[in-house]
C-alpha atoms as a PDB file:
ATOM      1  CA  UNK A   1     -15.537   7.919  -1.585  1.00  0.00           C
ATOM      2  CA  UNK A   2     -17.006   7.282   1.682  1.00  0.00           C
ATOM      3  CA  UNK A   3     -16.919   4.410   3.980  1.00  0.00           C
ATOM      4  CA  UNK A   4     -20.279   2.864   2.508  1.00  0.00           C
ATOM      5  CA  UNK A   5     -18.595   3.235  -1.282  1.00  0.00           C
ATOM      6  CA  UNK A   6     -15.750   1.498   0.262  1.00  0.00           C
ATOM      7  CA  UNK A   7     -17.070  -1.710   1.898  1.00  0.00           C
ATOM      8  CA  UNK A   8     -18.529  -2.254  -1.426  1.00  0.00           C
ATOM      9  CA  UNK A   9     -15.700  -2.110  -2.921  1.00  0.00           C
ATOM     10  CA  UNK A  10     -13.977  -4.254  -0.851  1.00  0.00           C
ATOM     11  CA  UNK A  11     -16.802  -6.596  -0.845  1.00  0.00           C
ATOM     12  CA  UNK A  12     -16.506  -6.857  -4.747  1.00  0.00           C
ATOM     13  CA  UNK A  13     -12.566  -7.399  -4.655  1.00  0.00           C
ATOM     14  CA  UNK A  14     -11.563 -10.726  -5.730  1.00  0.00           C
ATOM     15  CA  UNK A  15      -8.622 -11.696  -3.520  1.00  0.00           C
ATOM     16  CA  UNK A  16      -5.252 -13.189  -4.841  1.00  0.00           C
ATOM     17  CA  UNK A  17      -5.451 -16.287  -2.878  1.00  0.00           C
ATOM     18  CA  UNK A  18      -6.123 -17.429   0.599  1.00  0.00           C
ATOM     19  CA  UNK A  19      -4.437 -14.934   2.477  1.00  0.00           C
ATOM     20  CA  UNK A  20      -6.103 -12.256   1.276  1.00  0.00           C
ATOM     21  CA  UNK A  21      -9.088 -13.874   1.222  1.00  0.00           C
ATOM     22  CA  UNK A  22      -9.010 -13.842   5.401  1.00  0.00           C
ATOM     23  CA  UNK A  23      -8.293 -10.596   5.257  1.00  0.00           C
ATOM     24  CA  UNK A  24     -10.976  -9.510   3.378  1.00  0.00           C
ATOM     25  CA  UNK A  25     -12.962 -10.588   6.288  1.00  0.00           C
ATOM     26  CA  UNK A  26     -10.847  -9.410   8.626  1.00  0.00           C
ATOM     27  CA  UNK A  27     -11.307  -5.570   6.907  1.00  0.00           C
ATOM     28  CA  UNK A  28     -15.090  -6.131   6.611  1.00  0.00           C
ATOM     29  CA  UNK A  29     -15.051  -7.190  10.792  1.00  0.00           C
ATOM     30  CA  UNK A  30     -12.744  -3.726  11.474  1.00  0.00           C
ATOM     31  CA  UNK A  31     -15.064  -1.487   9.417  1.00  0.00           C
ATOM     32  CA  UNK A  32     -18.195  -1.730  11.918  1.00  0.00           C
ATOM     33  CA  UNK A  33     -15.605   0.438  14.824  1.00  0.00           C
ATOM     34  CA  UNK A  34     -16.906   4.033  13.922  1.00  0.00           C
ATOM     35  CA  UNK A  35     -12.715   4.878  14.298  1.00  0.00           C
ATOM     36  CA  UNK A  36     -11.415   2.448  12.035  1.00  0.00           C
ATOM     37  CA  UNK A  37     -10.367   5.116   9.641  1.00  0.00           C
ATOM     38  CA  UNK A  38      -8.488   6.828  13.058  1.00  0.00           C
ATOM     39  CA  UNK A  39      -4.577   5.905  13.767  1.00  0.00           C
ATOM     40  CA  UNK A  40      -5.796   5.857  18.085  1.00  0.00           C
ATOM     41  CA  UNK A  41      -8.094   2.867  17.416  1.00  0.00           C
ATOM     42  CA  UNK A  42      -6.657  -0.321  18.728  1.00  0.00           C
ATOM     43  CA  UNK A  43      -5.874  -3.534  18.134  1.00  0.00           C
ATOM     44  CA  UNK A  44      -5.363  -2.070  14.615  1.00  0.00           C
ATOM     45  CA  UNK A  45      -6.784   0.776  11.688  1.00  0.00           C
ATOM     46  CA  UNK A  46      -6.924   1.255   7.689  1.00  0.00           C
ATOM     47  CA  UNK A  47      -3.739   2.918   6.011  1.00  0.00           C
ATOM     48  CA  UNK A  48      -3.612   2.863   2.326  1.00  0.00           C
ATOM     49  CA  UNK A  49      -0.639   2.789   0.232  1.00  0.00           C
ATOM     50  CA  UNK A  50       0.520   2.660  -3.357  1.00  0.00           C
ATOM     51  CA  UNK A  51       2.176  -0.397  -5.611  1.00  0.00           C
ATOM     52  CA  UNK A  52       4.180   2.815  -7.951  1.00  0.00           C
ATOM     53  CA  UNK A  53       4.948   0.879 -10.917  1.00  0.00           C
ATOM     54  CA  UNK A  54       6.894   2.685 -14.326  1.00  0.00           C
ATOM     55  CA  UNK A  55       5.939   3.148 -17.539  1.00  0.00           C
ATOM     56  CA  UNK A  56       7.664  -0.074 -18.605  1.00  0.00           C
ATOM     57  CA  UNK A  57       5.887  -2.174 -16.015  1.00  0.00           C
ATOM     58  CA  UNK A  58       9.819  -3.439 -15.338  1.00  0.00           C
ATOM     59  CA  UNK A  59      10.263  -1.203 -11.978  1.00  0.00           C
ATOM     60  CA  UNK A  60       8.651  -0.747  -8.668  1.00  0.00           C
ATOM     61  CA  UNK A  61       9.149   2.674  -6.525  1.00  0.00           C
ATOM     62  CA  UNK A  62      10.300   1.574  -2.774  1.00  0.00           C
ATOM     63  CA  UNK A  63      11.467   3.407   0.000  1.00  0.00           C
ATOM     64  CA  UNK A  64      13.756   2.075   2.880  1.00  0.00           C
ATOM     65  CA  UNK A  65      11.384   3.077   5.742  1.00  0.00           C
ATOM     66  CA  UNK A  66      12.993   5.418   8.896  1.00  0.00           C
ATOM     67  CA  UNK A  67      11.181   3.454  11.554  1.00  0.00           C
ATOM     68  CA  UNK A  68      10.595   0.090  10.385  1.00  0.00           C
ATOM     69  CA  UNK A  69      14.370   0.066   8.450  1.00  0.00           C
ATOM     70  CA  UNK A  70      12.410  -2.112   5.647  1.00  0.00           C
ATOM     71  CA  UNK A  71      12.165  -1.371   2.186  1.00  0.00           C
ATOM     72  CA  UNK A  72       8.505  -0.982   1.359  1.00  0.00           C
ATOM     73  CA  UNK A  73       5.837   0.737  -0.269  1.00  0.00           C
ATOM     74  CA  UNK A  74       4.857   4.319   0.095  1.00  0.00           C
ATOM     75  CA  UNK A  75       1.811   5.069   2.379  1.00  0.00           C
ATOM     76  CA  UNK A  76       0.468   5.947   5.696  1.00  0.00           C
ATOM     77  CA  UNK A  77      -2.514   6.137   8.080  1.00  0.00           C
ATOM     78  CA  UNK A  78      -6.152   7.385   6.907  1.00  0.00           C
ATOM     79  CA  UNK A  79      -5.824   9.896   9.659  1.00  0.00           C
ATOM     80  CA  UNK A  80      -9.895   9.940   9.666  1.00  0.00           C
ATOM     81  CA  UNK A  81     -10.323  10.108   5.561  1.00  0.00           C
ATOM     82  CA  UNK A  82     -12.524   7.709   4.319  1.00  0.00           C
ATOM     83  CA  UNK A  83     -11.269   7.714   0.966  1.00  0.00           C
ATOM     84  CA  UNK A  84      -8.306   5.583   0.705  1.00  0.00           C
ATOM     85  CA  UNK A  85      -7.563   6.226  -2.991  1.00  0.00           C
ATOM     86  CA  UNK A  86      -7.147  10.011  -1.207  1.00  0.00           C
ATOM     87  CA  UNK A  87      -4.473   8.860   1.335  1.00  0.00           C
ATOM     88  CA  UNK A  88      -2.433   6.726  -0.944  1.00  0.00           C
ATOM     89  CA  UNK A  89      -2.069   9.442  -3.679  1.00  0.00           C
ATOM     90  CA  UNK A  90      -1.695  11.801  -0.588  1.00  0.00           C
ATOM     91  CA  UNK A  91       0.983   9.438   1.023  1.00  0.00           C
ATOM     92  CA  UNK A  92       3.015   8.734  -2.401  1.00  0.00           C
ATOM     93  CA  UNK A  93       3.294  12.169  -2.968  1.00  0.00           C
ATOM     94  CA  UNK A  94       4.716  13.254   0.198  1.00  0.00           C
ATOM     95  CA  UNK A  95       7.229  10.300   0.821  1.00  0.00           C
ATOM     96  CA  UNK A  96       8.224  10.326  -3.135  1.00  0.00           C
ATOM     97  CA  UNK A  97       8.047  14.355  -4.318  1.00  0.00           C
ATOM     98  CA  UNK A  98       5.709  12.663  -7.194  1.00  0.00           C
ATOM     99  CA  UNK A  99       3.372  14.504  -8.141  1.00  0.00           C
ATOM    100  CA  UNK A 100       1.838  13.073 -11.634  1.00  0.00           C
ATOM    101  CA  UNK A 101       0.383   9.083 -10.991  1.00  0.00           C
ATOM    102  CA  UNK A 102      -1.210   7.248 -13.563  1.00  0.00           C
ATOM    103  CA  UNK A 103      -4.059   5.364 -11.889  1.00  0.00           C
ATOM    104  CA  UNK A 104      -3.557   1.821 -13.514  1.00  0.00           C
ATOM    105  CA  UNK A 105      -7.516   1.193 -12.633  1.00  0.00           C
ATOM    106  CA  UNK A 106      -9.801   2.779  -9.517  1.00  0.00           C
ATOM    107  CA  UNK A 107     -10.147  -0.329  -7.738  1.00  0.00           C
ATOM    108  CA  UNK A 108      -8.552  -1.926  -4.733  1.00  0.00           C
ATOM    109  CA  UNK A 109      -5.406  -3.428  -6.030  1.00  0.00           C
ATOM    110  CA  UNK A 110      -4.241  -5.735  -2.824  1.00  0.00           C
ATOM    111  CA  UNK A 111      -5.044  -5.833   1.049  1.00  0.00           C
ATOM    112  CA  UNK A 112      -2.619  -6.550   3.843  1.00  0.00           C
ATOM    113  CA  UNK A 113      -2.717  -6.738   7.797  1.00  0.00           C
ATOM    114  CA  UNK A 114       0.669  -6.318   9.569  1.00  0.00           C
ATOM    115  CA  UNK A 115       1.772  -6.223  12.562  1.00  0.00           C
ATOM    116  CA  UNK A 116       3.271  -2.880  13.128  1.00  0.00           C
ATOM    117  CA  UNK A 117       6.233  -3.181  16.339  1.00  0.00           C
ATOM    118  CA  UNK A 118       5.218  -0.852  19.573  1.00  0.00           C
ATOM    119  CA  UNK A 119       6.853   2.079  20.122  1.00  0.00           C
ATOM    120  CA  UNK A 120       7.260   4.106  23.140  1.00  0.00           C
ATOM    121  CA  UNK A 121       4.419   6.027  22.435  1.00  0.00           C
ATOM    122  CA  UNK A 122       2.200   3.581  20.840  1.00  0.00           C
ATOM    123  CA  UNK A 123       1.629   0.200  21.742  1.00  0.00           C
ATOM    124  CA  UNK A 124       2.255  -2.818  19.053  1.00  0.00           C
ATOM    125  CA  UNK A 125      -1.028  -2.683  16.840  1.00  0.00           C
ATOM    126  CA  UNK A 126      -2.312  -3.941  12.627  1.00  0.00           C
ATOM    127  CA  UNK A 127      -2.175  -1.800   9.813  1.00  0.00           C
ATOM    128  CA  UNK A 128      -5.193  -2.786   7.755  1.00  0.00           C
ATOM    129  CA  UNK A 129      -3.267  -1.811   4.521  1.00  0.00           C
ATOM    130  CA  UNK A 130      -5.242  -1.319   1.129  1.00  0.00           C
ATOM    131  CA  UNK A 131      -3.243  -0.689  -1.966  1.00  0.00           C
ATOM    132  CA  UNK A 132      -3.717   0.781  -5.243  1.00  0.00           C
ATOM    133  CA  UNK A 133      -1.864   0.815  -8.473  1.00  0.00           C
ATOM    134  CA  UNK A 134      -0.102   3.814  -9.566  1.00  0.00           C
ATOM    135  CA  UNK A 135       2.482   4.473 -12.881  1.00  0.00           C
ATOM    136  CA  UNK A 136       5.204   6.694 -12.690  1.00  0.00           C
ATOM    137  CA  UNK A 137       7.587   8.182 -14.774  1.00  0.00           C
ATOM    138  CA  UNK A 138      11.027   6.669 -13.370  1.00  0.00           C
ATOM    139  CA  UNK A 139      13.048   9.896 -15.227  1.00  0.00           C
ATOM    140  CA  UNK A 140      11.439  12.085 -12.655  1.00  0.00           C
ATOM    141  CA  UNK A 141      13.444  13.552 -10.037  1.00  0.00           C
ATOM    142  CA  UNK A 142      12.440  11.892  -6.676  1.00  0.00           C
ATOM    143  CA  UNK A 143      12.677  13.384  -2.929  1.00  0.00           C
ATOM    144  CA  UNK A 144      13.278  11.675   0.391  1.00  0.00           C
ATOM    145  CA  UNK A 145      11.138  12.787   3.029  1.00  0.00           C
ATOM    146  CA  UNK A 146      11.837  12.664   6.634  1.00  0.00           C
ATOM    147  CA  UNK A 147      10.353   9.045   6.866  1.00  0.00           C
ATOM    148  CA  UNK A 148      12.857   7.442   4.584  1.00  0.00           C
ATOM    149  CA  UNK A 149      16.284   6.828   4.852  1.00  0.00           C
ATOM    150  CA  UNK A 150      15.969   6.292   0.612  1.00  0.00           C
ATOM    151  CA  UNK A 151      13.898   5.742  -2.771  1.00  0.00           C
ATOM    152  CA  UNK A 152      14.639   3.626  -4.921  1.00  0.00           C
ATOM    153  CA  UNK A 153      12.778   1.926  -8.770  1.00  0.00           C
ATOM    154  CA  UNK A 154      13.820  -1.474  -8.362  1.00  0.00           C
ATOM    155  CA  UNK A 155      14.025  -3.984 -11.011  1.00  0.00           C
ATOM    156  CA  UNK A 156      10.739  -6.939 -10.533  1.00  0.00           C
ATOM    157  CA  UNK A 157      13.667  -9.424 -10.293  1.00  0.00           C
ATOM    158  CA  UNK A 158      15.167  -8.070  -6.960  1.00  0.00           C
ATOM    159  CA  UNK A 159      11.851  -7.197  -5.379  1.00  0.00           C
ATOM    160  CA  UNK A 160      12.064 -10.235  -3.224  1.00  0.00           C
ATOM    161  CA  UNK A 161      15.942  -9.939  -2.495  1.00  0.00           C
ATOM    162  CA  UNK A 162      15.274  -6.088  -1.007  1.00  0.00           C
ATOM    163  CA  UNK A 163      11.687  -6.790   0.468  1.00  0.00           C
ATOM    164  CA  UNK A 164      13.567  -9.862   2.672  1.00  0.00           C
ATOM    165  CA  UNK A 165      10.626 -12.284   0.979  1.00  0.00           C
ATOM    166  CA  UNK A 166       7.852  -9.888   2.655  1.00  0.00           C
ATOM    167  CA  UNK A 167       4.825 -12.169   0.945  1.00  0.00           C
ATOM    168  CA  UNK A 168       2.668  -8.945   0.118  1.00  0.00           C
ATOM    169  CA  UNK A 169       5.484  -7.222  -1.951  1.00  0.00           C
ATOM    170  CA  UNK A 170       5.936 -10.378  -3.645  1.00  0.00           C
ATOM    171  CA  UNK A 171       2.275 -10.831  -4.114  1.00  0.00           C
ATOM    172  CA  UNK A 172       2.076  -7.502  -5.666  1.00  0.00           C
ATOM    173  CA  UNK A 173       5.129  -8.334  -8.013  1.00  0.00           C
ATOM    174  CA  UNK A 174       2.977 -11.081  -9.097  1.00  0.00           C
ATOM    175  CA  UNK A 175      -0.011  -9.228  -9.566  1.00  0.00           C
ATOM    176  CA  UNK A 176       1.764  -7.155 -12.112  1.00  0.00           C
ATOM    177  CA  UNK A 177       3.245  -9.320 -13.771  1.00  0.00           C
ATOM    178  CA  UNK A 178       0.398 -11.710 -14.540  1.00  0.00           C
ATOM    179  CA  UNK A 179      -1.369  -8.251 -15.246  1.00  0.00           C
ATOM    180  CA  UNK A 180       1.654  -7.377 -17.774  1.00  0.00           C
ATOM    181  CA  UNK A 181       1.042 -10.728 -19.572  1.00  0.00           C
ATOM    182  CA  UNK A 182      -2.570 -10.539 -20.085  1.00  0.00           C
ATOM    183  CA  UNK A 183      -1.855  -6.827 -22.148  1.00  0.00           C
ATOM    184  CA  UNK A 184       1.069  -8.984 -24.334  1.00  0.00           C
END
């Protein structure tokens, strides 16, 4: 997938709700910088990053974060690649020690923009964050990389206690679930 595949992908994804519906805007408005897909380019760049749900649909794969000290999803910056499917299989491989996914469907799954704090290196900046759905099998022995303090499948129910009512997370829990009760 290349940048052209993805704008029309993004340009055929049906937001959630109002929110995402300014982001999608807001992506569309970031994809005419050349080095949007590039972690230098300011006031913010694409990541991608993957909702791991289990075979059950009952569990979500998080990891407590080493900079941020938040529980969230697995993923990381585009680093140039065009093909965020790419980087979030890439990314939830390396911060899980997953390697088989189940692609619940090819298409975008959510969008986010965050604010991501400045570091002494880097100066405060977005993440223009675009997730797909993955399955996992939660038996599987799971590795913590360098950039988490743990993982953890955590129950749908406690999703918002851990996540500290982080509306994306949430909006993903309900994504699922209202995706769970259309396959009942």
């Amino acid at each position: 997938m290349d940048r052209k595949q993805f704008i029309r992908m993004l340009e055929a994804y049906n937001p959630a709700d109002e929110e995402e519906q300014l982001f999608k805007g807001q992506f569309l408005e970031l994809l005419v910088h050349t080095d949007a897909f590039q972690r230098n380019h300011l006031p913010g760049h694409l990541t991608a990053s993957s909702w791991i749900i289990d075979i059950s649909g009952e569990f979500v794969l998080l990891t407590h974060h080493a900079k941020l000290n938040k529980w969230l999803q697995p993923g990381g910056h585009a680093d140039g690649n065009e093909n965020l499917l790419s980087v979030a299989l890439r990314e939830a491989e390396e911060e899980t020690g997953l390697k088989n996914f189940n692609l619940v469907h090819p298409e975008i799954f959510d969008i986010d923009i965050h604010i991501i704090p400045a570091r002494k290196e880097f100066p405060e900046h977005f993440h223009f964050d675009v997730r797909y759905l993955l399955q996992a099998d939660r038996d599987v022995t799971l590795i913590i990389s360098e950039e988490s303090h743990a993982l953890a499948w955590v129950p749908w129910n406690d999703v918002q206690r851990v996540s500290e009512g982080n509306r994306s997370m949430i909006r993903m829990t309900n994504k699922v679930s209202a995706l769970f009760r259309t396959y009942q």
